[in-house]
C-alpha atoms as a PDB file:
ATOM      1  CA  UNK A   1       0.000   0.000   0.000  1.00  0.00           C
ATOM      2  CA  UNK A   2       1.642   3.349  -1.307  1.00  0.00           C
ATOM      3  CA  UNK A   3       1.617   6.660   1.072  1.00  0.00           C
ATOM      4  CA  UNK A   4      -0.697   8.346  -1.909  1.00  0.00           C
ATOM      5  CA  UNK A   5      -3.562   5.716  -1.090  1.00  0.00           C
ATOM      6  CA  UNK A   6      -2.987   5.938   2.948  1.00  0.00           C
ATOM      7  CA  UNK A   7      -3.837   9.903   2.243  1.00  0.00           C
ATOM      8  CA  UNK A   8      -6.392   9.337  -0.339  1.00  0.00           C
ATOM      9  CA  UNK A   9      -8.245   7.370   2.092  1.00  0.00           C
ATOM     10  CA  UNK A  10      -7.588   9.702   4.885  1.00  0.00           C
ATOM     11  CA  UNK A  11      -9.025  12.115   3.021  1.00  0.00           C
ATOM     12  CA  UNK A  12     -12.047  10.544   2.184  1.00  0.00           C
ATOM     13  CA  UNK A  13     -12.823   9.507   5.994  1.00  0.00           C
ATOM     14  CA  UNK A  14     -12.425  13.015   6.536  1.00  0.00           C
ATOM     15  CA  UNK A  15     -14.825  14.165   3.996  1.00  0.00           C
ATOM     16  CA  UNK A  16     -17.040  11.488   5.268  1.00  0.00           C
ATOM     17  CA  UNK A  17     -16.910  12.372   9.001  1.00  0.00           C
ATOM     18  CA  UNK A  18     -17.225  16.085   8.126  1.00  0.00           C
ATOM     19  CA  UNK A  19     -20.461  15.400   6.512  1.00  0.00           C
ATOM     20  CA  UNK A  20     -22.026  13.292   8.786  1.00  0.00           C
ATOM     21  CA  UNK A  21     -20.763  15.858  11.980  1.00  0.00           C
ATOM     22  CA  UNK A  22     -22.495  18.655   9.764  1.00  0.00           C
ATOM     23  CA  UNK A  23     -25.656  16.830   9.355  1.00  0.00           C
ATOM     24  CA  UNK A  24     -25.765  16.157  13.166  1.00  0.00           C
ATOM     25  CA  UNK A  25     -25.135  19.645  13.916  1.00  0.00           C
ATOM     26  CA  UNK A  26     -28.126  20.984  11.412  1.00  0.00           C
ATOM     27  CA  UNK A  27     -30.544  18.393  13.004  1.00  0.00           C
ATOM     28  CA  UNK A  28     -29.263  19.693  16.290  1.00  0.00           C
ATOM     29  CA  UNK A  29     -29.969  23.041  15.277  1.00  0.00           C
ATOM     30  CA  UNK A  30     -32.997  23.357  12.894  1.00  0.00           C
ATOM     31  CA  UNK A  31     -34.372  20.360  14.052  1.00  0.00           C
ATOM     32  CA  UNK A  32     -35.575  16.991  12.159  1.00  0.00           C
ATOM     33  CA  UNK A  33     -38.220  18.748   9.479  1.00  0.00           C
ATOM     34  CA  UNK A  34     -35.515  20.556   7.946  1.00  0.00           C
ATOM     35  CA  UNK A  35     -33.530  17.349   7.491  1.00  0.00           C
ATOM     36  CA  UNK A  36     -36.593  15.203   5.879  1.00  0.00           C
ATOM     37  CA  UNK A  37     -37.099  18.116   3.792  1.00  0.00           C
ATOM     38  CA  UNK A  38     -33.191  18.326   2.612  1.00  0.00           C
ATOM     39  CA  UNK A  39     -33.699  14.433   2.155  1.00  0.00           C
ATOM     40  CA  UNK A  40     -37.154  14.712   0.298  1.00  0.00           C
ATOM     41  CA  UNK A  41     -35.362  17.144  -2.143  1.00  0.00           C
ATOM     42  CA  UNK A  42     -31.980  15.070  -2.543  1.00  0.00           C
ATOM     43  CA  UNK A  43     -34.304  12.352  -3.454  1.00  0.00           C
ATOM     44  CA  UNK A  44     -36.377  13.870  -5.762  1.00  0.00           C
ATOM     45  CA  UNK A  45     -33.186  15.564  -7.795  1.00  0.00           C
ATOM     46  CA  UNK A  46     -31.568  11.451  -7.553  1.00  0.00           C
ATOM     47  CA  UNK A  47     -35.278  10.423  -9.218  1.00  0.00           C
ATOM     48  CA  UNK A  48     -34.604  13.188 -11.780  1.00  0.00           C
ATOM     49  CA  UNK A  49     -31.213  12.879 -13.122  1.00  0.00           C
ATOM     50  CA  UNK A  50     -32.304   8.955 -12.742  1.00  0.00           C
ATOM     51  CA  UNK A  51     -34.989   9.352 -15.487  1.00  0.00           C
ATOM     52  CA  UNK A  52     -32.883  11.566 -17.257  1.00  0.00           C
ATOM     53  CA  UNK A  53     -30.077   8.950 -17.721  1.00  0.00           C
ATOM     54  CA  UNK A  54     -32.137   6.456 -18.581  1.00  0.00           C
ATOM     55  CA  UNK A  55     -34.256   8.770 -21.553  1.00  0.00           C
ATOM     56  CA  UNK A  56     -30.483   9.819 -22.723  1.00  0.00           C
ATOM     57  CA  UNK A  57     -30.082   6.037 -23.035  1.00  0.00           C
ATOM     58  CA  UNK A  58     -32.388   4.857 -24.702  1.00  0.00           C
ATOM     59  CA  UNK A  59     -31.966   7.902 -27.042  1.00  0.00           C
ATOM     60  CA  UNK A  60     -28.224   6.612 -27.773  1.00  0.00           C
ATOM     61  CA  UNK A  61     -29.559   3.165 -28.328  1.00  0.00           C
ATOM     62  CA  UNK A  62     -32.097   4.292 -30.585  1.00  0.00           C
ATOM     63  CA  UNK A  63     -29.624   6.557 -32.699  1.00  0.00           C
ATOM     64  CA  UNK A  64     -27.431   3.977 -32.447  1.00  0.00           C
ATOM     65  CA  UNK A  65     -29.929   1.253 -34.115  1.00  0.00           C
ATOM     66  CA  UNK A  66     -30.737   4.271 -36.818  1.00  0.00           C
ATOM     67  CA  UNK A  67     -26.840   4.548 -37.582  1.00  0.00           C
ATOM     68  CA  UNK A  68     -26.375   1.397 -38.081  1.00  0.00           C
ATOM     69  CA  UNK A  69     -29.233   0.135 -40.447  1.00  0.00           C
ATOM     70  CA  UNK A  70     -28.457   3.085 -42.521  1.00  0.00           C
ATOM     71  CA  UNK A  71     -24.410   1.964 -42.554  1.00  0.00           C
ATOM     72  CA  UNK A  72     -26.184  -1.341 -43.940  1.00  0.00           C
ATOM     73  CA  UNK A  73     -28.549  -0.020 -46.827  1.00  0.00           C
ATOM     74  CA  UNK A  74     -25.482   2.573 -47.874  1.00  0.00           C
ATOM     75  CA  UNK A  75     -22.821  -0.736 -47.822  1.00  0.00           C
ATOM     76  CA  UNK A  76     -25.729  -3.146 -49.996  1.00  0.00           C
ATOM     77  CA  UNK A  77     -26.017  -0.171 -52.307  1.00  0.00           C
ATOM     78  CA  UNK A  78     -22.292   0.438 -53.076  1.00  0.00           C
ATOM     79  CA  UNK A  79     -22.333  -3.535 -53.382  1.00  0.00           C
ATOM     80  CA  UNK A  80     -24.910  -2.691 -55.881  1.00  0.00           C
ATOM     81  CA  UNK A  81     -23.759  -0.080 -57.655  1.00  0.00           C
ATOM     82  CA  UNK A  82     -19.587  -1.886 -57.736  1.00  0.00           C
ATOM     83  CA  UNK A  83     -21.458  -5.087 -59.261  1.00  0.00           C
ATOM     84  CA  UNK A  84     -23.473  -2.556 -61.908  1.00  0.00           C
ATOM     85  CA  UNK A  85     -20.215  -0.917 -62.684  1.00  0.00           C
ATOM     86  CA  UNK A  86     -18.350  -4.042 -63.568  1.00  0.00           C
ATOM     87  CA  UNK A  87     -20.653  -4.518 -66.293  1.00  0.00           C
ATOM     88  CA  UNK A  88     -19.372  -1.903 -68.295  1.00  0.00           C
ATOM     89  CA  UNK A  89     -19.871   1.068 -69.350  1.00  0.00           C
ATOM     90  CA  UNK A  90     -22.657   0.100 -72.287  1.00  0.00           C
ATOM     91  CA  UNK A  91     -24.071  -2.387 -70.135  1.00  0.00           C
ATOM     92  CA  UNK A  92     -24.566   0.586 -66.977  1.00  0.00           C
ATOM     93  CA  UNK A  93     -26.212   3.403 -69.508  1.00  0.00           C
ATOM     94  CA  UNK A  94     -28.806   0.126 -70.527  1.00  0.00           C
ATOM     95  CA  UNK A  95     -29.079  -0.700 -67.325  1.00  0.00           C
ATOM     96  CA  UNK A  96     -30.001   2.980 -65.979  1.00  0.00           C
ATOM     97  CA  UNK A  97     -31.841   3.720 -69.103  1.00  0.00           C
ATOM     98  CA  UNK A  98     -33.996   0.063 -68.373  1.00  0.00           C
ATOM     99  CA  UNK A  99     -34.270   1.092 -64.467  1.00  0.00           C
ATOM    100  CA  UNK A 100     -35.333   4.587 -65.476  1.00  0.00           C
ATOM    101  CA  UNK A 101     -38.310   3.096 -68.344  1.00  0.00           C
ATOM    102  CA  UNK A 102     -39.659   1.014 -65.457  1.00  0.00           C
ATOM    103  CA  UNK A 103     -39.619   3.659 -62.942  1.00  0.00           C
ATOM    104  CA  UNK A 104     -43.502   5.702 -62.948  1.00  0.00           C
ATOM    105  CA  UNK A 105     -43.837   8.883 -63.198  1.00  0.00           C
ATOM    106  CA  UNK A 106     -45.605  10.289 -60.529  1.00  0.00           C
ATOM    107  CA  UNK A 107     -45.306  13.772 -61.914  1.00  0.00           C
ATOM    108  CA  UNK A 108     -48.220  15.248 -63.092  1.00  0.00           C
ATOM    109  CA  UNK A 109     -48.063  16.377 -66.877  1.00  0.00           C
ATOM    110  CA  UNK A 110     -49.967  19.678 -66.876  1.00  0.00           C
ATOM    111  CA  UNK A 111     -47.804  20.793 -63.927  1.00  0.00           C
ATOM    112  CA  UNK A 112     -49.252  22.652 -60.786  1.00  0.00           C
END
Protein backbone atom coordinates (compact mmCIF):
# COMPACT_ATOMS: atom_id res chain seq x y z
CA UNK A 1 0.00 0.00 0.00
CA UNK A 2 1.64 3.35 -1.31
CA UNK A 3 1.62 6.66 1.07
CA UNK A 4 -0.70 8.35 -1.91
CA UNK A 5 -3.56 5.72 -1.09
CA UNK A 6 -2.99 5.94 2.95
CA UNK A 7 -3.84 9.90 2.24
CA UNK A 8 -6.39 9.34 -0.34
CA UNK A 9 -8.24 7.37 2.09
CA UNK A 10 -7.59 9.70 4.89
CA UNK A 11 -9.03 12.11 3.02
CA UNK A 12 -12.05 10.54 2.18
CA UNK A 13 -12.82 9.51 5.99
CA UNK A 14 -12.42 13.01 6.54
CA UNK A 15 -14.83 14.16 4.00
CA UNK A 16 -17.04 11.49 5.27
CA UNK A 17 -16.91 12.37 9.00
CA UNK A 18 -17.23 16.08 8.13
CA UNK A 19 -20.46 15.40 6.51
CA UNK A 20 -22.03 13.29 8.79
CA UNK A 21 -20.76 15.86 11.98
CA UNK A 22 -22.50 18.65 9.76
CA UNK A 23 -25.66 16.83 9.35
CA UNK A 24 -25.76 16.16 13.17
CA UNK A 25 -25.13 19.64 13.92
CA UNK A 26 -28.13 20.98 11.41
CA UNK A 27 -30.54 18.39 13.00
CA UNK A 28 -29.26 19.69 16.29
CA UNK A 29 -29.97 23.04 15.28
CA UNK A 30 -33.00 23.36 12.89
CA UNK A 31 -34.37 20.36 14.05
CA UNK A 32 -35.58 16.99 12.16
CA UNK A 33 -38.22 18.75 9.48
CA UNK A 34 -35.52 20.56 7.95
CA UNK A 35 -33.53 17.35 7.49
CA UNK A 36 -36.59 15.20 5.88
CA UNK A 37 -37.10 18.12 3.79
CA UNK A 38 -33.19 18.33 2.61
CA UNK A 39 -33.70 14.43 2.15
CA UNK A 40 -37.15 14.71 0.30
CA UNK A 41 -35.36 17.14 -2.14
CA UNK A 42 -31.98 15.07 -2.54
CA UNK A 43 -34.30 12.35 -3.45
CA UNK A 44 -36.38 13.87 -5.76
CA UNK A 45 -33.19 15.56 -7.79
CA UNK A 46 -31.57 11.45 -7.55
CA UNK A 47 -35.28 10.42 -9.22
CA UNK A 48 -34.60 13.19 -11.78
CA UNK A 49 -31.21 12.88 -13.12
CA UNK A 50 -32.30 8.95 -12.74
CA UNK A 51 -34.99 9.35 -15.49
CA UNK A 52 -32.88 11.57 -17.26
CA UNK A 53 -30.08 8.95 -17.72
CA UNK A 54 -32.14 6.46 -18.58
CA UNK A 55 -34.26 8.77 -21.55
CA UNK A 56 -30.48 9.82 -22.72
CA UNK A 57 -30.08 6.04 -23.04
CA UNK A 58 -32.39 4.86 -24.70
CA UNK A 59 -31.97 7.90 -27.04
CA UNK A 60 -28.22 6.61 -27.77
CA UNK A 61 -29.56 3.16 -28.33
CA UNK A 62 -32.10 4.29 -30.59
CA UNK A 63 -29.62 6.56 -32.70
CA UNK A 64 -27.43 3.98 -32.45
CA UNK A 65 -29.93 1.25 -34.12
CA UNK A 66 -30.74 4.27 -36.82
CA UNK A 67 -26.84 4.55 -37.58
CA UNK A 68 -26.37 1.40 -38.08
CA UNK A 69 -29.23 0.14 -40.45
CA UNK A 70 -28.46 3.08 -42.52
CA UNK A 71 -24.41 1.96 -42.55
CA UNK A 72 -26.18 -1.34 -43.94
CA UNK A 73 -28.55 -0.02 -46.83
CA UNK A 74 -25.48 2.57 -47.87
CA UNK A 75 -22.82 -0.74 -47.82
CA UNK A 76 -25.73 -3.15 -50.00
CA UNK A 77 -26.02 -0.17 -52.31
CA UNK A 78 -22.29 0.44 -53.08
CA UNK A 79 -22.33 -3.53 -53.38
CA UNK A 80 -24.91 -2.69 -55.88
CA UNK A 81 -23.76 -0.08 -57.65
CA UNK A 82 -19.59 -1.89 -57.74
CA UNK A 83 -21.46 -5.09 -59.26
CA UNK A 84 -23.47 -2.56 -61.91
CA UNK A 85 -20.22 -0.92 -62.68
CA UNK A 86 -18.35 -4.04 -63.57
CA UNK A 87 -20.65 -4.52 -66.29
CA UNK A 88 -19.37 -1.90 -68.29
CA UNK A 89 -19.87 1.07 -69.35
CA UNK A 90 -22.66 0.10 -72.29
CA UNK A 91 -24.07 -2.39 -70.14
CA UNK A 92 -24.57 0.59 -66.98
CA UNK A 93 -26.21 3.40 -69.51
CA UNK A 94 -28.81 0.13 -70.53
CA UNK A 95 -29.08 -0.70 -67.33
CA UNK A 96 -30.00 2.98 -65.98
CA UNK A 97 -31.84 3.72 -69.10
CA UNK A 98 -34.00 0.06 -68.37
CA UNK A 99 -34.27 1.09 -64.47
CA UNK A 100 -35.33 4.59 -65.48
CA UNK A 101 -38.31 3.10 -68.34
CA UNK A 102 -39.66 1.01 -65.46
CA UNK A 103 -39.62 3.66 -62.94
CA UNK A 104 -43.50 5.70 -62.95
CA UNK A 105 -43.84 8.88 -63.20
CA UNK A 106 -45.61 10.29 -60.53
CA UNK A 107 -45.31 13.77 -61.91
CA UNK A 108 -48.22 15.25 -63.09
CA UNK A 109 -48.06 16.38 -66.88
CA UNK A 110 -49.97 19.68 -66.88
CA UNK A 111 -47.80 20.79 -63.93
CA UNK A 112 -49.25 22.65 -60.79
Amino acid sequence: MSLDTILAAGQAFAAVHTAVDQTITAALYYGPGVLVAAAAYTAWRIGEWTVRRYDQWLQDRADRRAYTARAFRLCRVADNADAVLALGDNTVIEYLDNKLAATPDLAPEEGR
